[in-house]
C-alpha atoms as a PDB file:
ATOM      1  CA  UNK A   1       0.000   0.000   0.000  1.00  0.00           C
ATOM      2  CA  UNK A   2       1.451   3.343  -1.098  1.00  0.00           C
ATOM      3  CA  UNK A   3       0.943   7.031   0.233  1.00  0.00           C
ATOM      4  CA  UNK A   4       1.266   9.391  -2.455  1.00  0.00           C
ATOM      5  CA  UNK A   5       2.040  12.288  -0.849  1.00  0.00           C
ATOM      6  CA  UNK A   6       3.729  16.048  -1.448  1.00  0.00           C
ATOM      7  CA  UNK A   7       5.644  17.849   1.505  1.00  0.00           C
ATOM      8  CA  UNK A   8       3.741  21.250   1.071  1.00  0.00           C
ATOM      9  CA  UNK A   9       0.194  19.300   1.924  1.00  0.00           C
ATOM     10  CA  UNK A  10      -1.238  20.226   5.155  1.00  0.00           C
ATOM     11  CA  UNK A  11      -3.227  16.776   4.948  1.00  0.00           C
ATOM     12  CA  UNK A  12      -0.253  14.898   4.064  1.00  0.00           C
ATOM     13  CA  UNK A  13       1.440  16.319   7.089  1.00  0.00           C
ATOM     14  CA  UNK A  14      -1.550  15.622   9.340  1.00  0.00           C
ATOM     15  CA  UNK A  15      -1.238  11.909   7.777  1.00  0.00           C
ATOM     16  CA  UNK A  16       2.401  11.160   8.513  1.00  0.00           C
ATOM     17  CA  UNK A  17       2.400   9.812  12.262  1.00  0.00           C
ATOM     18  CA  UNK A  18      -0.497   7.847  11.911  1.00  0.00           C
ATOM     19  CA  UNK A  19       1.032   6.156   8.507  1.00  0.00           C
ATOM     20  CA  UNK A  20       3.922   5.375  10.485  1.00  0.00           C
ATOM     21  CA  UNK A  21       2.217   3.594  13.219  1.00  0.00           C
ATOM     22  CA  UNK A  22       0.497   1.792  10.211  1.00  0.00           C
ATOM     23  CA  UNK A  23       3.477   0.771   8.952  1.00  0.00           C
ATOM     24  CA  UNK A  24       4.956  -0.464  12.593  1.00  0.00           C
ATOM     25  CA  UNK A  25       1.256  -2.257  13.577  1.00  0.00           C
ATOM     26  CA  UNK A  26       1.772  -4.026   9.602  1.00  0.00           C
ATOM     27  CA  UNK A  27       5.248  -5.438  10.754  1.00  0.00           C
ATOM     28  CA  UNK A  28       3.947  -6.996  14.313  1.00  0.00           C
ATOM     29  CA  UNK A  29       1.170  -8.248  12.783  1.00  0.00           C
ATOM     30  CA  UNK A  30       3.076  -9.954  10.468  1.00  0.00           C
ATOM     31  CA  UNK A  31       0.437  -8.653   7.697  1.00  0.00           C
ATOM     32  CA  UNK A  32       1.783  -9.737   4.175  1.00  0.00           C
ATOM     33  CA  UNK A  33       1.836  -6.293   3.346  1.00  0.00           C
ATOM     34  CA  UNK A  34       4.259  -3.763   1.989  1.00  0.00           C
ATOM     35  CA  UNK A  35       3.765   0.030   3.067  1.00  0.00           C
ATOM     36  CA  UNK A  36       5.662   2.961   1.301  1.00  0.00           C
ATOM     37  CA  UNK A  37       5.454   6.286   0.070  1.00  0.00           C
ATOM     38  CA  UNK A  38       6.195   8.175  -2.996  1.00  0.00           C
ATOM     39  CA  UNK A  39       7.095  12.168  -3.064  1.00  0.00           C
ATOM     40  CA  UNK A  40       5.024  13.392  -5.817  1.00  0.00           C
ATOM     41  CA  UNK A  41       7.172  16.512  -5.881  1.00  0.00           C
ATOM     42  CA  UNK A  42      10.401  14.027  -6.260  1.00  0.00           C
ATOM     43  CA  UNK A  43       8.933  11.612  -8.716  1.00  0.00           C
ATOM     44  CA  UNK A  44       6.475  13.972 -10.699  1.00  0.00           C
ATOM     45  CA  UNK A  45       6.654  11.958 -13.588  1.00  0.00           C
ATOM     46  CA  UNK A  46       5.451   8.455 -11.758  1.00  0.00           C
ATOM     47  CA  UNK A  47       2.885  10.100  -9.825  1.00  0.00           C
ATOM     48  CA  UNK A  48       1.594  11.979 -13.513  1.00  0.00           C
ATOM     49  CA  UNK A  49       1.960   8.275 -14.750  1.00  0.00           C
ATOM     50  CA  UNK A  50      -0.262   6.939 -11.968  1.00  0.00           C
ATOM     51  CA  UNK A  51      -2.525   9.430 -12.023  1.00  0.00           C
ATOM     52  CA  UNK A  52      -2.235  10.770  -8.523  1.00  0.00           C
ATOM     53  CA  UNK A  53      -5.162  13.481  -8.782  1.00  0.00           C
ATOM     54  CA  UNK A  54      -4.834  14.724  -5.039  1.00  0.00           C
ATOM     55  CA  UNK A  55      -2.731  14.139  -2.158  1.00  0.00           C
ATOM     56  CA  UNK A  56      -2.181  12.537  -0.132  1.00  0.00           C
ATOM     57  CA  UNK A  57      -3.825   9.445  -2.580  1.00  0.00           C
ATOM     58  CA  UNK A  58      -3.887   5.738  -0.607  1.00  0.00           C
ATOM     59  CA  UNK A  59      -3.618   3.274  -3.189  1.00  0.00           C
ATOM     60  CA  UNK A  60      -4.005  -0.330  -2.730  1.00  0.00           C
ATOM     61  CA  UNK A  61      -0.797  -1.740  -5.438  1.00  0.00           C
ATOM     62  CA  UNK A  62      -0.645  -5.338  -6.790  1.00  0.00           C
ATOM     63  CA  UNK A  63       2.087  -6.700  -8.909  1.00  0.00           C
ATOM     64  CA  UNK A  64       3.279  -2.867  -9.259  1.00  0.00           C
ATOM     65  CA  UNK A  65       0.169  -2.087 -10.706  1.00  0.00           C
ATOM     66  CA  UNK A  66      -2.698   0.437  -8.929  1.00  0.00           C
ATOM     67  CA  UNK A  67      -6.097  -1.595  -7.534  1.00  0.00           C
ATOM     68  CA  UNK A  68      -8.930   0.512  -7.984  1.00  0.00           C
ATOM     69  CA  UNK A  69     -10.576   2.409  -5.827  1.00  0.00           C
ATOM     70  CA  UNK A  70      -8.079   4.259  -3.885  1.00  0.00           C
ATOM     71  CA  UNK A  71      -8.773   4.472   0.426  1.00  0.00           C
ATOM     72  CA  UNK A  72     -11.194   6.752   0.952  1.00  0.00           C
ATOM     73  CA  UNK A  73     -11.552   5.083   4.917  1.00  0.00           C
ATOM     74  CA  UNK A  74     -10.481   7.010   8.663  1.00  0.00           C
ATOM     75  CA  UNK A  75      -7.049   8.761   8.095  1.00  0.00           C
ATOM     76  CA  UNK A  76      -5.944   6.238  11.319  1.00  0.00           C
ATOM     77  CA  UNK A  77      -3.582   3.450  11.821  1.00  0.00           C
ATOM     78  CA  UNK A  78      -6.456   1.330  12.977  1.00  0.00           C
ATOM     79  CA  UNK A  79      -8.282   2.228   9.984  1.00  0.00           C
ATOM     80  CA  UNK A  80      -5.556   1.835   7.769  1.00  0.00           C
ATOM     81  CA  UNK A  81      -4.873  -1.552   9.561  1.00  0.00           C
ATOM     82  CA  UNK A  82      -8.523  -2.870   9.116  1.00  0.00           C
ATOM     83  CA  UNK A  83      -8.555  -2.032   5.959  1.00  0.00           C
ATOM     84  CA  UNK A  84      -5.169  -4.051   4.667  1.00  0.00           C
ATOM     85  CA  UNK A  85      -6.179  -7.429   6.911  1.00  0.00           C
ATOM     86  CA  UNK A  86      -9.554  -7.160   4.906  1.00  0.00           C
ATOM     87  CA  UNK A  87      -7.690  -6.730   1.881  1.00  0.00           C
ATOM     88  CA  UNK A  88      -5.133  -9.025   2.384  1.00  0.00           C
ATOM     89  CA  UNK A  89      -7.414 -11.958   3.154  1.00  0.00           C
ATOM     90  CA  UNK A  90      -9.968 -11.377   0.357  1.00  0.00           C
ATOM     91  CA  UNK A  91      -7.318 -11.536  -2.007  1.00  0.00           C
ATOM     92  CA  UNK A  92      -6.130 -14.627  -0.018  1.00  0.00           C
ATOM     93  CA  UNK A  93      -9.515 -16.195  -0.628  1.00  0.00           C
ATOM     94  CA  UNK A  94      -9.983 -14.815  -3.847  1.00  0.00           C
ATOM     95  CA  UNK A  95      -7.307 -16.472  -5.864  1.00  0.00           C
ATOM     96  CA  UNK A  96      -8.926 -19.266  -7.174  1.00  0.00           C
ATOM     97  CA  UNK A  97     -12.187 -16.905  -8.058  1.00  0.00           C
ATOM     98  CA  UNK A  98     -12.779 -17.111 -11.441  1.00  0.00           C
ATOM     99  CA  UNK A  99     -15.935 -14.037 -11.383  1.00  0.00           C
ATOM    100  CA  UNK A 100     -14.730 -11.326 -13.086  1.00  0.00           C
ATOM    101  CA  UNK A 101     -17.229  -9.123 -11.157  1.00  0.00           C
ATOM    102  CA  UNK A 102     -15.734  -9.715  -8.019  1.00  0.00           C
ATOM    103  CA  UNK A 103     -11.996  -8.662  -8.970  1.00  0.00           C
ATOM    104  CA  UNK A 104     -10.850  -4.927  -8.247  1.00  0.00           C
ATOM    105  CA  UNK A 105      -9.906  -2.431 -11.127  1.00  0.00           C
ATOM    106  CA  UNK A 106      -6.404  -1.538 -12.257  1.00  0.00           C
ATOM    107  CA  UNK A 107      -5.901   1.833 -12.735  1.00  0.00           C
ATOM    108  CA  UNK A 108      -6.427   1.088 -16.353  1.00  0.00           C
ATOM    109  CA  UNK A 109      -9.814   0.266 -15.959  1.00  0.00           C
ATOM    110  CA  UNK A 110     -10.983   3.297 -14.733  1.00  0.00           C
ATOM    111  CA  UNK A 111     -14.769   4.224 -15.467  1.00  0.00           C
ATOM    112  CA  UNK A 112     -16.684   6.965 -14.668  1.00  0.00           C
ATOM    113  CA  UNK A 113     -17.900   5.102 -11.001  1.00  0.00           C
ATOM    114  CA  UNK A 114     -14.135   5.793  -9.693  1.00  0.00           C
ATOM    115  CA  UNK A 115     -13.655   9.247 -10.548  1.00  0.00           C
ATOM    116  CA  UNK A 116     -16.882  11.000 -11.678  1.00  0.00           C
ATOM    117  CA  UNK A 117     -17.065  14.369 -12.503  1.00  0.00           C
ATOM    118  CA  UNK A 118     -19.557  16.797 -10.913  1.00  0.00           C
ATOM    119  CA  UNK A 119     -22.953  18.710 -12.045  1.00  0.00           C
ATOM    120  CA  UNK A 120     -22.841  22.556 -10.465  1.00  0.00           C
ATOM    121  CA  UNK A 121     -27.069  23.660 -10.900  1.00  0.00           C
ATOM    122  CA  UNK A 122     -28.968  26.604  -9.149  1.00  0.00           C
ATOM    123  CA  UNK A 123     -29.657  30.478  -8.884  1.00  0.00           C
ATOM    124  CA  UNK A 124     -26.850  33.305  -8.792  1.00  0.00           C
ATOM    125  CA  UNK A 125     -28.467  36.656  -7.949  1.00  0.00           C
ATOM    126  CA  UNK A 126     -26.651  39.213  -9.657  1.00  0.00           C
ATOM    127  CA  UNK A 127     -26.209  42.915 -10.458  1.00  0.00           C
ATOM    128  CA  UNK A 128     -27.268  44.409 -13.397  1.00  0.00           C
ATOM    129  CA  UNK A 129     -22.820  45.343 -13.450  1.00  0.00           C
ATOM    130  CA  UNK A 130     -20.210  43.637 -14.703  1.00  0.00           C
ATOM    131  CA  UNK A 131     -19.308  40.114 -12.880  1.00  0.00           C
ATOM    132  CA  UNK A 132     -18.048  36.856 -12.724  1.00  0.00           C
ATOM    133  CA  UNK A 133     -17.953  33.452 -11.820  1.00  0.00           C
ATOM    134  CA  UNK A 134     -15.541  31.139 -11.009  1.00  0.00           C
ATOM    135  CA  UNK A 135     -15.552  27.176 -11.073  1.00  0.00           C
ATOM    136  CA  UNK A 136     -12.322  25.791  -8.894  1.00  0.00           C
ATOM    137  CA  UNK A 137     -11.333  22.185  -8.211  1.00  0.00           C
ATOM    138  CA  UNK A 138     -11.173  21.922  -4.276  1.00  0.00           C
ATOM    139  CA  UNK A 139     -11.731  19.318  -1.320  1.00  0.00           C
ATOM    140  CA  UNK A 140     -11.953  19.282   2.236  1.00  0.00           C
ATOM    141  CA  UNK A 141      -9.930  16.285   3.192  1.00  0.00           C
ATOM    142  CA  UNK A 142      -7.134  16.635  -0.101  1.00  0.00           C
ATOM    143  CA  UNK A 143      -4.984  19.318  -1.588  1.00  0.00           C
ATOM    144  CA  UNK A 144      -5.346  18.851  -5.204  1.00  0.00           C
ATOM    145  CA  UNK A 145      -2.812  18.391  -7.731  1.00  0.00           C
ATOM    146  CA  UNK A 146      -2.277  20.784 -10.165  1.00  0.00           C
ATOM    147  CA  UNK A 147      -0.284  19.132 -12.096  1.00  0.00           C
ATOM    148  CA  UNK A 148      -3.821  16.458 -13.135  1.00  0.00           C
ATOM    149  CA  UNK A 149      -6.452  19.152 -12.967  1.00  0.00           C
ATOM    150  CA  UNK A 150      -8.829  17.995 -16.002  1.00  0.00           C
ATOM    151  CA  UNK A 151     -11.405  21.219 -16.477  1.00  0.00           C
ATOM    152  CA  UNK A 152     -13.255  19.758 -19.415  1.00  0.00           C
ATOM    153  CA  UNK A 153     -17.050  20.696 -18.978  1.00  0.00           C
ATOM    154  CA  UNK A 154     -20.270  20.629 -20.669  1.00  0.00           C
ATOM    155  CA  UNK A 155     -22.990  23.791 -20.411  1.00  0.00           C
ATOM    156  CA  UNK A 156     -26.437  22.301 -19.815  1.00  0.00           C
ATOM    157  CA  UNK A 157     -28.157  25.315 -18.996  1.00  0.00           C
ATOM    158  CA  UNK A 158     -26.784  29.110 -18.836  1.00  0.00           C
ATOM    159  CA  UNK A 159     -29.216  32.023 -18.843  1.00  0.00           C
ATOM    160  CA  UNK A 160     -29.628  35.510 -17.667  1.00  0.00           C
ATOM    161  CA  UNK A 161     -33.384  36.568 -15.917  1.00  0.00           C
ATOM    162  CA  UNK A 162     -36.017  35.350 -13.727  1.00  0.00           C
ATOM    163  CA  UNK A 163     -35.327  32.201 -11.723  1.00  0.00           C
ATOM    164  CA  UNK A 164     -37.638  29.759 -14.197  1.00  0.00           C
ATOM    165  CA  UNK A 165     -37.569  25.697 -15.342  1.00  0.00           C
ATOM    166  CA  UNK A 166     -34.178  25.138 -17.018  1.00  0.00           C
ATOM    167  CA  UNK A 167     -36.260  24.078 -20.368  1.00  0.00           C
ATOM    168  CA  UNK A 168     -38.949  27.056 -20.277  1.00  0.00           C
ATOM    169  CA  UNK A 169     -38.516  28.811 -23.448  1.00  0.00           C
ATOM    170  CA  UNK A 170     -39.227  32.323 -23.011  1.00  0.00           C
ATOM    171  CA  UNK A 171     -38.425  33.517 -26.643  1.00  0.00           C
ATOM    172  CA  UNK A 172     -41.037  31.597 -27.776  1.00  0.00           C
ATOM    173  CA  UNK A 173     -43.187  34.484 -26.591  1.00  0.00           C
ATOM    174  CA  UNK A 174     -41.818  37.024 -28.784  1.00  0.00           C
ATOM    175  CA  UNK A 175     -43.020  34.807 -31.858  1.00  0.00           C
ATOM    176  CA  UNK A 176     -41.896  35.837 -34.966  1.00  0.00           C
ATOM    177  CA  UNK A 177     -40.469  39.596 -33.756  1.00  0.00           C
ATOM    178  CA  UNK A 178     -37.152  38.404 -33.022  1.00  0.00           C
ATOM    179  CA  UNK A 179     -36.087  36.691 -35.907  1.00  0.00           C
ATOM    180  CA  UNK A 180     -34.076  33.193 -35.144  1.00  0.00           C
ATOM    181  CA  UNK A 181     -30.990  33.644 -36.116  1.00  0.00           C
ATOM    182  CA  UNK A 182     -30.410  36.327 -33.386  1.00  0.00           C
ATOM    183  CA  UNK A 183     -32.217  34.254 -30.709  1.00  0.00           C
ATOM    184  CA  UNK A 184     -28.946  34.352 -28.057  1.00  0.00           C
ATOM    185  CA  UNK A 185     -30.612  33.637 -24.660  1.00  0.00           C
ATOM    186  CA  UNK A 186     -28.603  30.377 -24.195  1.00  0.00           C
ATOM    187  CA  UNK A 187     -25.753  29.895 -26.975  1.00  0.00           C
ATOM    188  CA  UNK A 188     -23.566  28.032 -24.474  1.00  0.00           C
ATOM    189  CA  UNK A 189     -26.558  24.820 -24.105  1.00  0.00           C
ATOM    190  CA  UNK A 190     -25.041  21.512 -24.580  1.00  0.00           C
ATOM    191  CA  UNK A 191     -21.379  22.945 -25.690  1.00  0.00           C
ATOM    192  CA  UNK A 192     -18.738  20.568 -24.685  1.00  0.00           C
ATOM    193  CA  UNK A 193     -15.241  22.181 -23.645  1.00  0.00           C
ATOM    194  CA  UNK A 194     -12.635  19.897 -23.364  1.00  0.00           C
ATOM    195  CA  UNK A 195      -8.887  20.640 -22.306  1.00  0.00           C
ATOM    196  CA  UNK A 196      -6.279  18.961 -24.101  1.00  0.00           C
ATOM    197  CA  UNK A 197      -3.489  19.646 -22.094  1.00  0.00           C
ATOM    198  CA  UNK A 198      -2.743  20.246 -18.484  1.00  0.00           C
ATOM    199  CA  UNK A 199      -2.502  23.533 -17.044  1.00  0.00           C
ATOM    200  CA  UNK A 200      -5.477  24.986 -19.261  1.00  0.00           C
ATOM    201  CA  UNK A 201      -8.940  25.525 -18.935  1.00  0.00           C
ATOM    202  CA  UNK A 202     -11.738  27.872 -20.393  1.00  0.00           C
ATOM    203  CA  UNK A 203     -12.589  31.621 -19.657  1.00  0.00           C
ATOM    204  CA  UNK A 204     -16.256  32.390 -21.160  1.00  0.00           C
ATOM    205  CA  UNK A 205     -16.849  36.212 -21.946  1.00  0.00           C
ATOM    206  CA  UNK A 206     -20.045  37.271 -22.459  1.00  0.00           C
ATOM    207  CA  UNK A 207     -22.279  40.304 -23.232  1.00  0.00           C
ATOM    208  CA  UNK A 208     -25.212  40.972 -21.696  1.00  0.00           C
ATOM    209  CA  UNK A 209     -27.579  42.237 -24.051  1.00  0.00           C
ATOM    210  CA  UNK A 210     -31.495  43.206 -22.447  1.00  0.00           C
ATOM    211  CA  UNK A 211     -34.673  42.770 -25.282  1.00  0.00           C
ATOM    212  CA  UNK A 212     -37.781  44.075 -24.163  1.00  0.00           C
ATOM    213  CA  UNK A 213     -40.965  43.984 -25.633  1.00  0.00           C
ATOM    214  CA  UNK A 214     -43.962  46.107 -24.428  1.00  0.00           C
ATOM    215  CA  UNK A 215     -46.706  44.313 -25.828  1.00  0.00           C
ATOM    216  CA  UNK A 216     -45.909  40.810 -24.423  1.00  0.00           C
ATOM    217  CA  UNK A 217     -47.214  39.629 -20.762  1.00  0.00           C
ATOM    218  CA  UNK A 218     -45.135  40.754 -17.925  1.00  0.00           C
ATOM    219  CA  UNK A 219     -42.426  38.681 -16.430  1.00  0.00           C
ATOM    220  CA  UNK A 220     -42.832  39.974 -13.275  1.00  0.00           C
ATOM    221  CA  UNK A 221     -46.017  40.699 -10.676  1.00  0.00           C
ATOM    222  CA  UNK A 222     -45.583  44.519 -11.796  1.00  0.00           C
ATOM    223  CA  UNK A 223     -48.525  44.856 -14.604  1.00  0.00           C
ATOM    224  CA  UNK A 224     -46.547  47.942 -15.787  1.00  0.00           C
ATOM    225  CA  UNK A 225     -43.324  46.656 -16.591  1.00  0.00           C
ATOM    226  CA  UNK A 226     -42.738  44.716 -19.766  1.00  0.00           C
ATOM    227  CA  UNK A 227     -41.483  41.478 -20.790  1.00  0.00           C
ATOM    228  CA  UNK A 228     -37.432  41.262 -21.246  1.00  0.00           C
ATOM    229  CA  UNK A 229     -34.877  38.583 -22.061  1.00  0.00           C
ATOM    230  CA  UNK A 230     -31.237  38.593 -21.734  1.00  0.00           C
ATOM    231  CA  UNK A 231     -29.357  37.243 -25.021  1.00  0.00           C
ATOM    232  CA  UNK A 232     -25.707  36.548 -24.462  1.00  0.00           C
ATOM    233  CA  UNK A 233     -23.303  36.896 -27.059  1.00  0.00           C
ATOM    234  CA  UNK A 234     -20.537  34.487 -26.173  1.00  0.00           C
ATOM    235  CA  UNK A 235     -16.915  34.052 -26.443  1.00  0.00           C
ATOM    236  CA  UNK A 236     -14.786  31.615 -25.139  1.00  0.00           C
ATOM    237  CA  UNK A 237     -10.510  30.641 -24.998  1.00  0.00           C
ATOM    238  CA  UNK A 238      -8.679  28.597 -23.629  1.00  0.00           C
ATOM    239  CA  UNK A 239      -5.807  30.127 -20.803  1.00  0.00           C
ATOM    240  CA  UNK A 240      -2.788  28.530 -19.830  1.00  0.00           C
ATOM    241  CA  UNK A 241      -1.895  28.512 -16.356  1.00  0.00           C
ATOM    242  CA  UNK A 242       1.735  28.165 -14.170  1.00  0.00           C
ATOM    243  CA  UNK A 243       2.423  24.861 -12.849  1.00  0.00           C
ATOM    244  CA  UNK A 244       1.824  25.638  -9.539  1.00  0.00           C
ATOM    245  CA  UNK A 245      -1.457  27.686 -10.124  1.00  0.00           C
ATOM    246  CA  UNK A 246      -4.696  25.606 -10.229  1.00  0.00           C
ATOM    247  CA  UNK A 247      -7.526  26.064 -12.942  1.00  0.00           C
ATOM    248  CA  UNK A 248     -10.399  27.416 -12.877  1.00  0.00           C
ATOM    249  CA  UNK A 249     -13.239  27.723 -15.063  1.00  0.00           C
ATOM    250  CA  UNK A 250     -14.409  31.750 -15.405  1.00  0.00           C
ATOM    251  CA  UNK A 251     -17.370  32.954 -16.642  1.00  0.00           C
ATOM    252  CA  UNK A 252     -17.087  36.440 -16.853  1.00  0.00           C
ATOM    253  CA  UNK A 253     -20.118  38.867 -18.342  1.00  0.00           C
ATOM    254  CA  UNK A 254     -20.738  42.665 -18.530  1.00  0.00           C
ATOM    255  CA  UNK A 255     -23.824  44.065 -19.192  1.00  0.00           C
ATOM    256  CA  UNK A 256     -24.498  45.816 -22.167  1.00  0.00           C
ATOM    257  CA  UNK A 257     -25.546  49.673 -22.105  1.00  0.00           C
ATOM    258  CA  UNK A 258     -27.657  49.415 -25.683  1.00  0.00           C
ATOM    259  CA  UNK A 259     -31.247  47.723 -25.721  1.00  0.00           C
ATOM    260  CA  UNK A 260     -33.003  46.336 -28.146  1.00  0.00           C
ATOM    261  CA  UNK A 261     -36.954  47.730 -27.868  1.00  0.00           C
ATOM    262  CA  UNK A 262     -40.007  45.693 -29.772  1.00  0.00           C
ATOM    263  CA  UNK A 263     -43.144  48.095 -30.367  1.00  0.00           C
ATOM    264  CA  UNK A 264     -46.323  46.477 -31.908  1.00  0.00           C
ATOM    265  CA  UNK A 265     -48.205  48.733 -33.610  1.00  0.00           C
ATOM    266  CA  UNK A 266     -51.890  47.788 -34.242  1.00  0.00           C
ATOM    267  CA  UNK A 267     -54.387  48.913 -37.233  1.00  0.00           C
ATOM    268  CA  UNK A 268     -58.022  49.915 -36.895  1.00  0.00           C
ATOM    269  CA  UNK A 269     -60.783  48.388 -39.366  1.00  0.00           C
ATOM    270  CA  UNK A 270     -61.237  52.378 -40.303  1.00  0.00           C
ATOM    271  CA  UNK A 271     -57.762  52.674 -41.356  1.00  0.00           C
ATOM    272  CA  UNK A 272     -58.199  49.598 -43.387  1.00  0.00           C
ATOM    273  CA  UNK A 273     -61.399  50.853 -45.394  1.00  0.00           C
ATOM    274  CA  UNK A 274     -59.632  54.094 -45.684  1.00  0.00           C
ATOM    275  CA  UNK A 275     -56.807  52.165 -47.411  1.00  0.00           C
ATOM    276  CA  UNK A 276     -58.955  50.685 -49.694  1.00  0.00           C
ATOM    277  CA  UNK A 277     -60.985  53.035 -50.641  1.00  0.00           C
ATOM    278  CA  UNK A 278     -57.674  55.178 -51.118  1.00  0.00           C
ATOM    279  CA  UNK A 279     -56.186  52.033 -53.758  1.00  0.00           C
ATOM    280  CA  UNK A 280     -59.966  52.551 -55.365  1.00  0.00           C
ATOM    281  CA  UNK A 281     -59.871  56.061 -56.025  1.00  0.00           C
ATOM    282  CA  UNK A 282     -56.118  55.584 -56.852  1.00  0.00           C
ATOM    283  CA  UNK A 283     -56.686  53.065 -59.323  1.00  0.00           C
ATOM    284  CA  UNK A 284     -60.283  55.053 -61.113  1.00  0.00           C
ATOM    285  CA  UNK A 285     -58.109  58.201 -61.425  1.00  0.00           C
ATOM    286  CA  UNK A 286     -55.188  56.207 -62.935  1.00  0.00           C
ATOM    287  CA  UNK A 287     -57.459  54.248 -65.148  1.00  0.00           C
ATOM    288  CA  UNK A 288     -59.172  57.840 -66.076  1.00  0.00           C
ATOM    289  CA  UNK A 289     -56.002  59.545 -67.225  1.00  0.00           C
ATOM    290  CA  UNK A 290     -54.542  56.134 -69.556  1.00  0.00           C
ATOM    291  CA  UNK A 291     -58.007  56.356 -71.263  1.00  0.00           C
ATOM    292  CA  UNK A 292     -57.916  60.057 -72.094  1.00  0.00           C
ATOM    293  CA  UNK A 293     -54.075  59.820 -73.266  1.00  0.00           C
ATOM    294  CA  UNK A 294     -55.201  56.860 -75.420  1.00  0.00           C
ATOM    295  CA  UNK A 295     -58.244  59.196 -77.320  1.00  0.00           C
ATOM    296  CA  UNK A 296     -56.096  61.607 -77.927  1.00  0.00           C
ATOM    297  CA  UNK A 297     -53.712  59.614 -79.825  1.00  0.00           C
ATOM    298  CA  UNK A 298     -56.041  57.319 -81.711  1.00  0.00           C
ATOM    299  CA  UNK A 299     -58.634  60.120 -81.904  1.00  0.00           C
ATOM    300  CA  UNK A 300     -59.317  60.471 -86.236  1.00  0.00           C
ATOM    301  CA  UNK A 301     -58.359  63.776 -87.380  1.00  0.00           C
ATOM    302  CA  UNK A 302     -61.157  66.029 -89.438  1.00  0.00           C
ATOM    303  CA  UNK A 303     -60.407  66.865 -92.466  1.00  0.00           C
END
């Protein structure tokens, strides 16, 4: 069993004694167990290799290779002790198993049960200024290594307004008014953004721009305000960080000054049968004058 550990971690510090009484209790026991541990900050390569995400990272090794999932039990030698007689003698018992679904996971093997990623939803009340938000890799019980931090992320949902349903469509209320192609209240839905390389994540920039529309219902209790939506116009790149820093998603925004205004004018049926009455007369006077320039040229002369 191996302690990946760096000399800088508060955690790892707090672990030390404990994983040396460990060690001792493993020896008079006689436990058929090896304990060691491996400065990440020594051997940055071989912790990068085995994937060391946090430290300090307990990792059960077999035949040099990492059995998945790592400790996750009491930071205590007689936690750590319970733990390696109950691993010791299931793989004692286990060697003649032939159930595939009983065996552990090499670090190969690794599926989305052993390291999962994490869904961030709610509310952020916000100024109508500019702001941002920031997305950080942390944990209460691990200092986190830089060195793996994997940002890549998918936007689900991202929206500016009234706290509503995630799939409630409020454009769909402006109908045909606001043409489609400039329909921007959530260009960031289902965008994947995955970091190729370590020390890198995205930084999202976007402007804030308000529509509001008069004739539509109100969004709010107030019967005298008028409906508004917040399109986005969106721009995202990809920042490198220093080796030591760890990073962060940002999702920066400033509002807009400009709005965009929709006015719907309305016709009465007067100003219709004014119109058409209008295109009548229009069209008697027109016809009147082509049929006196047409007598007058094909009129027959006297003689």
């Amino acid at each position: 069993m191996v302690d990946f550990y760096a000399p800088w971690c508060i955690w790892c510090q707090r672990l030390a004694p404990a994983w040396e009484r460990f060690a001792m209790e493993v020896k008079e026991k006689r436990i058929d167990l090896g304990v060691g541990r491996v400065d990440c900050v020594a051997h940055q390569q071989m912790c990068k290799d085995e994937r060391v995400m946090a430290f300090p990272t307990l990792r059960w090794m077999e035949d040099g290779k990492a059995v998945m999932p790592d400790y996750r039990g009491d930071r205590t030698a007689e936690g750590l002790v319970e733990y390696a007689e109950r691993r010791v003698n299931d793989g004692k018992g286990g060697k003649n198993d032939n159930n595939k679904n009983n065996r552990a996971l090499t670090i190969n093997e690794w599926d989305e049960e052993h390291h999962p990623g994490c869904q961030v939803s709610g509310y952020l009340m916000v100024n109508r200024v500019p702001g941002n938000m920031h997305v950080e890799a942390k944990s209460s019980h691990h200092e986190i290594n830089s060195a793996m931090t994997n940002l890549t992320h998918r936007v689900n949902h991202l929206s500016f307004g009234p706290p509503r349903a995630p799939n409630y469509n409020f454009l769909a209320l402006f109908g045909d008014a606001l043409p489609s192609t400039y329909r921007h209240s959530n260009p960031m839905k289902g965008r994947l953004y995955p970091t190729e390389e370590y020390h890198t994540a995205f930084h999202h920039h976007m402007k804030i721009v308000s529509s509001r529309a008069d004739y539509l219902p109100s969004s709010s209790s107030s019967s005298s305000s008028s409906s508004v939506v917040y399109q986005i116009l969106e721009e995202s790149q990809v920042v490198a960080y220093e080796v030591q820093e760890i990073p962060e998603i940002k999702f920066l925004w400033d509002m807009s000054p400009m709005s965009v205004s929709l006015e719907k004018e309305g016709r009465r049926w007067y100003e219709y049968v004014t119109n058409l009455l209008a295109i009548i007369g229009g069209t008697y006077t027109t016809l009147g004058l082509i049929n006196a320039t047409l007598l007058k040229l094909f009129k027959p002369k006297r003689l």
